[in-house]
PDB file of N, CA and C in Angstrom:
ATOM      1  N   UNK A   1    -121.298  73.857 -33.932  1.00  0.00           N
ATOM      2  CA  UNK A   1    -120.380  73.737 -32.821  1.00  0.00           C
ATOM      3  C   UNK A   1    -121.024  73.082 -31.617  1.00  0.00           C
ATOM      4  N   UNK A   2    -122.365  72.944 -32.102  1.00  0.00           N
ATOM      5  CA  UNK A   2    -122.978  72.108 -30.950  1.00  0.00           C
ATOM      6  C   UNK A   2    -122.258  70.734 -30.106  1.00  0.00           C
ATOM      7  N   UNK A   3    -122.621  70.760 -29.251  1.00  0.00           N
ATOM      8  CA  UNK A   3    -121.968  69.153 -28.507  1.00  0.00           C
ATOM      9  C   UNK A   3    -120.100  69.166 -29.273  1.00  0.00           C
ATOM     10  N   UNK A   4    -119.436  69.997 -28.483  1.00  0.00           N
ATOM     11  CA  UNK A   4    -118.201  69.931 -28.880  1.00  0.00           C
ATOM     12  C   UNK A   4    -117.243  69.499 -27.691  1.00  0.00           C
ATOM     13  N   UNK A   5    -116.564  68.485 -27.521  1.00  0.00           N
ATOM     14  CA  UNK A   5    -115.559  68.039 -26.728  1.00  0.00           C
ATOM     15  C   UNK A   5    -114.575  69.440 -25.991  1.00  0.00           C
ATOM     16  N   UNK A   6    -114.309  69.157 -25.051  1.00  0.00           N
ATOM     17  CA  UNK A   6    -113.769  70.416 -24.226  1.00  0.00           C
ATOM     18  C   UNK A   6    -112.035  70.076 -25.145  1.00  0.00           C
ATOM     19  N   UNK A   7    -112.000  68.477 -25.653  1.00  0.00           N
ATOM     20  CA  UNK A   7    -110.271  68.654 -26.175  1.00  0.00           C
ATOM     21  C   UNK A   7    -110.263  69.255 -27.436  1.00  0.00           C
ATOM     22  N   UNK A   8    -111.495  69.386 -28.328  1.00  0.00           N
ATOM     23  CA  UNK A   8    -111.701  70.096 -29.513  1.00  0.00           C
ATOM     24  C   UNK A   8    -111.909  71.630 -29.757  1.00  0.00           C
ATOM     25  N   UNK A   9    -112.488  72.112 -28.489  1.00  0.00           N
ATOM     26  CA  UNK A   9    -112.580  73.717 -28.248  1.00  0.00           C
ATOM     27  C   UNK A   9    -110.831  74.299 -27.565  1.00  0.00           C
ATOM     28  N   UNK A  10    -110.515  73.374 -27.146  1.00  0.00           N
ATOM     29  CA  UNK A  10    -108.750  73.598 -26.752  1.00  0.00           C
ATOM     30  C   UNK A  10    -108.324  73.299 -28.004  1.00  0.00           C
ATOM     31  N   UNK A  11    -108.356  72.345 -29.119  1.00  0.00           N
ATOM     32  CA  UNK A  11    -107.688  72.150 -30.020  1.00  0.00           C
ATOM     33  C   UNK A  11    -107.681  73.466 -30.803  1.00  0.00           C
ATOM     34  N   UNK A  12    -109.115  74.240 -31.258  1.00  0.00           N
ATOM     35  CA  UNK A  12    -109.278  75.313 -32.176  1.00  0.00           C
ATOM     36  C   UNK A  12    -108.976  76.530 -31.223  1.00  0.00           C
ATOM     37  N   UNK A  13    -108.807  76.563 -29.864  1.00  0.00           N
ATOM     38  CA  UNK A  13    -108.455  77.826 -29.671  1.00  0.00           C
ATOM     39  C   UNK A  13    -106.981  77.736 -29.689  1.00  0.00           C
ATOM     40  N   UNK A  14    -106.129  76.887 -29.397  1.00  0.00           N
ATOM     41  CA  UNK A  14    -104.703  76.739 -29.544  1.00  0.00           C
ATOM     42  C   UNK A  14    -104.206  76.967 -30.214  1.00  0.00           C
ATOM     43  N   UNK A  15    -105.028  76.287 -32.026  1.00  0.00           N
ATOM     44  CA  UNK A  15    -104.476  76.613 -33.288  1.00  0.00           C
ATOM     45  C   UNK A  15    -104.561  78.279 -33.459  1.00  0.00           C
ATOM     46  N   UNK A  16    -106.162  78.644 -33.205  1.00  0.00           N
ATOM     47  CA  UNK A  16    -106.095  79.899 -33.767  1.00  0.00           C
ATOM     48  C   UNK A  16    -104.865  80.987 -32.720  1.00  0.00           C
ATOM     49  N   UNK A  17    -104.917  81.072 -31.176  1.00  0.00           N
ATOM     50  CA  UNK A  17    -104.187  81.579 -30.921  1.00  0.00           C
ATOM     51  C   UNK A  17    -102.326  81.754 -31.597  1.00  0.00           C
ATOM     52  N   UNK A  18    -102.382  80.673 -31.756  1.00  0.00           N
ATOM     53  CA  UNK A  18    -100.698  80.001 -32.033  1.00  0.00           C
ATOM     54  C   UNK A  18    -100.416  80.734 -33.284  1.00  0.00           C
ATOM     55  N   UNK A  19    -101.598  80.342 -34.554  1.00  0.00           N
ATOM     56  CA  UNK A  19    -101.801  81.549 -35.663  1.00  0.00           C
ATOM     57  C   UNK A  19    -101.639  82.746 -35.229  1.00  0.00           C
ATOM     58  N   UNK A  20    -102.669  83.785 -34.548  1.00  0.00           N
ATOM     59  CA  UNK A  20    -102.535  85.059 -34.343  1.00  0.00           C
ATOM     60  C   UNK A  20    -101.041  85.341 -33.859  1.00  0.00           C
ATOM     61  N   UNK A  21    -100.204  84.694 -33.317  1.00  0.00           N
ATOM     62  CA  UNK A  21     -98.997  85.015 -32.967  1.00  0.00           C
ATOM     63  C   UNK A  21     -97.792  84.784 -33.715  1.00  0.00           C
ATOM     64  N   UNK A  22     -98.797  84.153 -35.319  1.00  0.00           N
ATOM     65  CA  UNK A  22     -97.354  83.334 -36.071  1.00  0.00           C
ATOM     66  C   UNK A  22     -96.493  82.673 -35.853  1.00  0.00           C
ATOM     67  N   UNK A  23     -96.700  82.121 -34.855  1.00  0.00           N
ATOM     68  CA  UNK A  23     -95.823  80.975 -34.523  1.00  0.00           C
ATOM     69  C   UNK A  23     -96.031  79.790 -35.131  1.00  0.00           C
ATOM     70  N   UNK A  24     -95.200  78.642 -35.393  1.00  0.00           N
ATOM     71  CA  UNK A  24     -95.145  77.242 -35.882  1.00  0.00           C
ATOM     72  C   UNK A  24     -95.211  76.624 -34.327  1.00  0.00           C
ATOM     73  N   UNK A  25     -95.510  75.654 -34.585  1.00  0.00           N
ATOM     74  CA  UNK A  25     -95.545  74.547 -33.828  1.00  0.00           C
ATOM     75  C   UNK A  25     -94.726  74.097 -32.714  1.00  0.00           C
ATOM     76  N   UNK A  26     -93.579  74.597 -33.666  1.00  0.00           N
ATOM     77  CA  UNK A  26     -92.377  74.092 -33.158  1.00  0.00           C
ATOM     78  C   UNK A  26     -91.776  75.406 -32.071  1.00  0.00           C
ATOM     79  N   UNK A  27     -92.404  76.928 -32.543  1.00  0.00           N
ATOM     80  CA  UNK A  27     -91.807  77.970 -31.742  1.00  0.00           C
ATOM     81  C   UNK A  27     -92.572  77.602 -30.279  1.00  0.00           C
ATOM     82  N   UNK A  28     -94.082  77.708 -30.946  1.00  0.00           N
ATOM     83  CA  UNK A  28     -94.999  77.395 -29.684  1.00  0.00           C
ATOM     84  C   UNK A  28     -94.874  76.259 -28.664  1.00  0.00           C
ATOM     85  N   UNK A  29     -94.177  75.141 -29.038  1.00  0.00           N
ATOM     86  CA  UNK A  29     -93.927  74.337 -28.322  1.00  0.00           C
ATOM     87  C   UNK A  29     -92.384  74.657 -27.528  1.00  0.00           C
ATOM     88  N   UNK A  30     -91.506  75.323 -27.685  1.00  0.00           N
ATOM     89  CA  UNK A  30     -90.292  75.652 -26.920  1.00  0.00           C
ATOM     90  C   UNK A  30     -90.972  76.680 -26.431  1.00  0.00           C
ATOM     91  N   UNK A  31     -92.032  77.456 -26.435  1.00  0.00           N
ATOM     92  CA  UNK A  31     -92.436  78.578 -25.538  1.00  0.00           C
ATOM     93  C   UNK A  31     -93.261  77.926 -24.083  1.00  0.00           C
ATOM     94  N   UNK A  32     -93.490  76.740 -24.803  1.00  0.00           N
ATOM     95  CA  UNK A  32     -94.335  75.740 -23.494  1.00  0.00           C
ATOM     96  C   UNK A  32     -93.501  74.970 -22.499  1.00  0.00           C
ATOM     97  N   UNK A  33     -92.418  74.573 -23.347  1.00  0.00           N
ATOM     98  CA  UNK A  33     -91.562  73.413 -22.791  1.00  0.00           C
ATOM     99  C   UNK A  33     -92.160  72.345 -23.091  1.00  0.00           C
ATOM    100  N   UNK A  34     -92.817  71.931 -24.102  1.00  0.00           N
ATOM    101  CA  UNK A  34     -93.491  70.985 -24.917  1.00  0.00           C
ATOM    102  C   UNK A  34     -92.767  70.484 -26.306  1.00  0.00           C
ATOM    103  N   UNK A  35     -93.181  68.960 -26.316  1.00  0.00           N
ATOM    104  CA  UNK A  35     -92.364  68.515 -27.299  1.00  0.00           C
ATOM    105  C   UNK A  35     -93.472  69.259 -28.766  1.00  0.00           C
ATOM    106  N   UNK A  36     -92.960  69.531 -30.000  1.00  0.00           N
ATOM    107  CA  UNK A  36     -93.762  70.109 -31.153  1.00  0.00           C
ATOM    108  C   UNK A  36     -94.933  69.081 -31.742  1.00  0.00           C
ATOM    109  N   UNK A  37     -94.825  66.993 -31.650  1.00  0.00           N
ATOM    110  CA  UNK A  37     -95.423  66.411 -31.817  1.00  0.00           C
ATOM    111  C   UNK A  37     -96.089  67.115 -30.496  1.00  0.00           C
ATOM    112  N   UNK A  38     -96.103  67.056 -29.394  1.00  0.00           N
ATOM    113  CA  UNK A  38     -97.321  67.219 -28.339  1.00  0.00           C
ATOM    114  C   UNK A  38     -98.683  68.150 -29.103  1.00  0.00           C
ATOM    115  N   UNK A  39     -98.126  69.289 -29.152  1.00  0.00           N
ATOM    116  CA  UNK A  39     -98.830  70.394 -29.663  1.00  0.00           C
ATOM    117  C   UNK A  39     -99.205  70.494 -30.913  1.00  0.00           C
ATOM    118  N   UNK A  40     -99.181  69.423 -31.565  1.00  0.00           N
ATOM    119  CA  UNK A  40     -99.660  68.788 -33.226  1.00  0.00           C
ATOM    120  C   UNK A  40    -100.497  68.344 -32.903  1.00  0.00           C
ATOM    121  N   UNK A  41    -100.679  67.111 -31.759  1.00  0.00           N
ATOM    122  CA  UNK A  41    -101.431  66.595 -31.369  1.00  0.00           C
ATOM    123  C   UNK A  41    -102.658  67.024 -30.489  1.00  0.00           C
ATOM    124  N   UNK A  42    -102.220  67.784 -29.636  1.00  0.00           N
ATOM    125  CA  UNK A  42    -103.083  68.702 -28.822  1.00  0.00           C
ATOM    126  C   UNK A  42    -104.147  69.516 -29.658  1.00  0.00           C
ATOM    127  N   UNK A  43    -103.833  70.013 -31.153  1.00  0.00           N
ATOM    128  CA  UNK A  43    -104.261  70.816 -32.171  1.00  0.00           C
ATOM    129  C   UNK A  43    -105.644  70.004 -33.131  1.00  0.00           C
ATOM    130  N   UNK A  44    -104.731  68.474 -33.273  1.00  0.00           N
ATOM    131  CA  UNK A  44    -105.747  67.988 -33.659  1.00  0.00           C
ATOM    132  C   UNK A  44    -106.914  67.154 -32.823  1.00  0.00           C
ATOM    133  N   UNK A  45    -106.597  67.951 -31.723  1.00  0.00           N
ATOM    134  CA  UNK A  45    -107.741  67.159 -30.390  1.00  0.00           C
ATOM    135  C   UNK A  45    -107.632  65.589 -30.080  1.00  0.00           C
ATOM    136  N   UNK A  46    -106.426  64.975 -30.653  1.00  0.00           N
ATOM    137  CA  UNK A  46    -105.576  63.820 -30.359  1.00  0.00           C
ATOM    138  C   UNK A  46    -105.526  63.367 -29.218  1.00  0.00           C
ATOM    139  N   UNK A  47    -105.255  64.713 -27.728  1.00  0.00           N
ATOM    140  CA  UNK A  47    -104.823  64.524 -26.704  1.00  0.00           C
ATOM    141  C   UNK A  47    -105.633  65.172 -25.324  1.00  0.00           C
ATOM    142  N   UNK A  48    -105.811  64.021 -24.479  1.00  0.00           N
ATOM    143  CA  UNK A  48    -106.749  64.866 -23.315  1.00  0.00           C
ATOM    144  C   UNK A  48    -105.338  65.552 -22.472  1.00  0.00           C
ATOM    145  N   UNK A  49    -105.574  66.721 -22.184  1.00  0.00           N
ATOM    146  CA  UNK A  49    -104.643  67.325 -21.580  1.00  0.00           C
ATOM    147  C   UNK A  49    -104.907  67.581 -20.082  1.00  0.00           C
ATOM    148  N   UNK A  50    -104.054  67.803 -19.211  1.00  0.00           N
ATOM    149  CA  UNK A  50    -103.644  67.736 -18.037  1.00  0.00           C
ATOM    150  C   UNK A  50    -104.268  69.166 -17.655  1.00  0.00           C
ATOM    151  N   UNK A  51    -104.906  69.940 -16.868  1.00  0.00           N
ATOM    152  CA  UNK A  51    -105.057  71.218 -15.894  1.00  0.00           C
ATOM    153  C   UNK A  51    -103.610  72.012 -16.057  1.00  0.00           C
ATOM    154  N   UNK A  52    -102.421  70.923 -15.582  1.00  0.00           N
ATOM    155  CA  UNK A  52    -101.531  71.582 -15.909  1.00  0.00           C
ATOM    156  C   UNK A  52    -100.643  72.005 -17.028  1.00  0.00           C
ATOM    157  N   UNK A  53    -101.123  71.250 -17.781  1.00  0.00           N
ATOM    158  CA  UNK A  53    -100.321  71.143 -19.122  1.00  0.00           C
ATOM    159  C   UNK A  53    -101.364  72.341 -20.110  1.00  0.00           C
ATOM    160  N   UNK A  54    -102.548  72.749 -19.763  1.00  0.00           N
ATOM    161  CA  UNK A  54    -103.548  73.744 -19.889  1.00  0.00           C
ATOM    162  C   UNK A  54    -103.014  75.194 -19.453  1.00  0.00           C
ATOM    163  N   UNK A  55    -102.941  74.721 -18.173  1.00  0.00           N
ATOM    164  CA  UNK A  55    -101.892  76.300 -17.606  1.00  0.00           C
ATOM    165  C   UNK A  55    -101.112  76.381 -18.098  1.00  0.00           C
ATOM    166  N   UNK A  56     -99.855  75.995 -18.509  1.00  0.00           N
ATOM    167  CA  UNK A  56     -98.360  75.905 -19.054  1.00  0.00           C
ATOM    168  C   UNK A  56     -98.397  76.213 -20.467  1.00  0.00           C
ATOM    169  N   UNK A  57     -99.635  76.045 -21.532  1.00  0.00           N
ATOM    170  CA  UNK A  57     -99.958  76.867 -22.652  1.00  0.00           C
ATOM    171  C   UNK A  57    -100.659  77.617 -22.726  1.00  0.00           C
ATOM    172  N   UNK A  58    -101.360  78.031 -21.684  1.00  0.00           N
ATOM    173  CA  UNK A  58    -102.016  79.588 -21.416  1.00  0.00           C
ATOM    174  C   UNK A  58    -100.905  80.405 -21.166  1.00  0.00           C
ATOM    175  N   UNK A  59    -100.276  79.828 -20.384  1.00  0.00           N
ATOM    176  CA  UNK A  59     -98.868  81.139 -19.565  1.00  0.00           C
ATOM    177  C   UNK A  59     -97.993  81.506 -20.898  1.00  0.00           C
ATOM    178  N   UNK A  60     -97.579  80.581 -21.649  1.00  0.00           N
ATOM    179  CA  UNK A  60     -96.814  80.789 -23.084  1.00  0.00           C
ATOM    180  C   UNK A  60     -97.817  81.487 -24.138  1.00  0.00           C
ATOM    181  N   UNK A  61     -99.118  81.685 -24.033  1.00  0.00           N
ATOM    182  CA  UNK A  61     -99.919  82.204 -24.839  1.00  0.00           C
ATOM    183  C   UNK A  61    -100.656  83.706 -24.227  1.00  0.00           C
ATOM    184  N   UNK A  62     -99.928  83.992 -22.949  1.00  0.00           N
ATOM    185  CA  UNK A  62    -100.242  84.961 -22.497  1.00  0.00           C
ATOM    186  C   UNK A  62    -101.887  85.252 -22.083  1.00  0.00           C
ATOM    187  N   UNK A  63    -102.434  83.869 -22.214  1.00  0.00           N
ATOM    188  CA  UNK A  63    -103.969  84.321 -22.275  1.00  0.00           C
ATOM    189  C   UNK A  63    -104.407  83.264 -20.678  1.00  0.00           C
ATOM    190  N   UNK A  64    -105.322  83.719 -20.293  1.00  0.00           N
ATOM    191  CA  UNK A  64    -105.611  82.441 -19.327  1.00  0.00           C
ATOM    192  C   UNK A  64    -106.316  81.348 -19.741  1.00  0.00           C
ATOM    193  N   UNK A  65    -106.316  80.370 -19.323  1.00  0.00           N
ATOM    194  CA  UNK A  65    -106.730  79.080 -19.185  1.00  0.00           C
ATOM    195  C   UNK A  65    -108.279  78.849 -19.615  1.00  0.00           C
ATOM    196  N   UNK A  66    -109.155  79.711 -19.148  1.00  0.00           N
ATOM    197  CA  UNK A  66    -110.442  79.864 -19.463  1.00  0.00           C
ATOM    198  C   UNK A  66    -110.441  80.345 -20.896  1.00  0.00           C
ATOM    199  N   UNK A  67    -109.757  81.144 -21.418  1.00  0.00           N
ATOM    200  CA  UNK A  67    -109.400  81.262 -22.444  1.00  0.00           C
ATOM    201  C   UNK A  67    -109.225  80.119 -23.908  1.00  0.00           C
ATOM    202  N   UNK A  68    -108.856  78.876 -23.046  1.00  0.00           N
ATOM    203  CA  UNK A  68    -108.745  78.019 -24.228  1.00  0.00           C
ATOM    204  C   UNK A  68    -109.899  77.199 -23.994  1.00  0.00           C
ATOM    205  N   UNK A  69    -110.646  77.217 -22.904  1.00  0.00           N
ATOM    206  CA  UNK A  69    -111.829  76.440 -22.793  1.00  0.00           C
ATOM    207  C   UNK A  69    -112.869  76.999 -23.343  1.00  0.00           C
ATOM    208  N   UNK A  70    -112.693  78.498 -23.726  1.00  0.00           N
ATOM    209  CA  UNK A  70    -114.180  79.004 -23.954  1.00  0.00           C
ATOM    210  C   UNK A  70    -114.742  78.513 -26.240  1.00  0.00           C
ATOM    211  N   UNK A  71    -115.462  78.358 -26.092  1.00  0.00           N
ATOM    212  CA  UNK A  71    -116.050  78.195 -27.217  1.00  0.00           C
ATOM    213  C   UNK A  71    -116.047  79.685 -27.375  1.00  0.00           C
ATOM    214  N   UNK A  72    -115.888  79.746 -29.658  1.00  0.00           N
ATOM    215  CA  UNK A  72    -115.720  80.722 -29.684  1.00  0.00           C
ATOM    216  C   UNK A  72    -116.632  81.160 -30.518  1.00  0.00           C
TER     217      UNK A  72
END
């Protein structure tokens, strides 16, 4: 996990969170107000994301923000 991109440690904590909650893609993304390609993409570290667009899937994931940044 050495030298890992901050959009790749958001990608695997997103997936795994999104898992632990059983959600698809598609639930998790109407819980964001996100299109379901976004959050496909976001998953496969496709996409540099916004501070805010970070907050706005922490708040739908109930977890904070530091939360998806932290290596796990």
């Amino acid at each position: 996990m050495a030298n890992q991109t901050s959009a790749r440690i958001v990608a695997e904590n997103l997936r795994r969170l999104r898992l632990e909650r059983k959600w698809s893609q598609e639930i998790c993304a109407e819980k964001c107000g996100l299109h379901r390609t976004y959050i496909g993409a976001v998953e496969r570290g496709e996409r540099n994301i916004t501070l805010a667009t970070l907050d706005t899937i922490a708040h739908a994931l109930k977890v904070s923000a530091i939360d998806l940044l932290a290596k796990q």
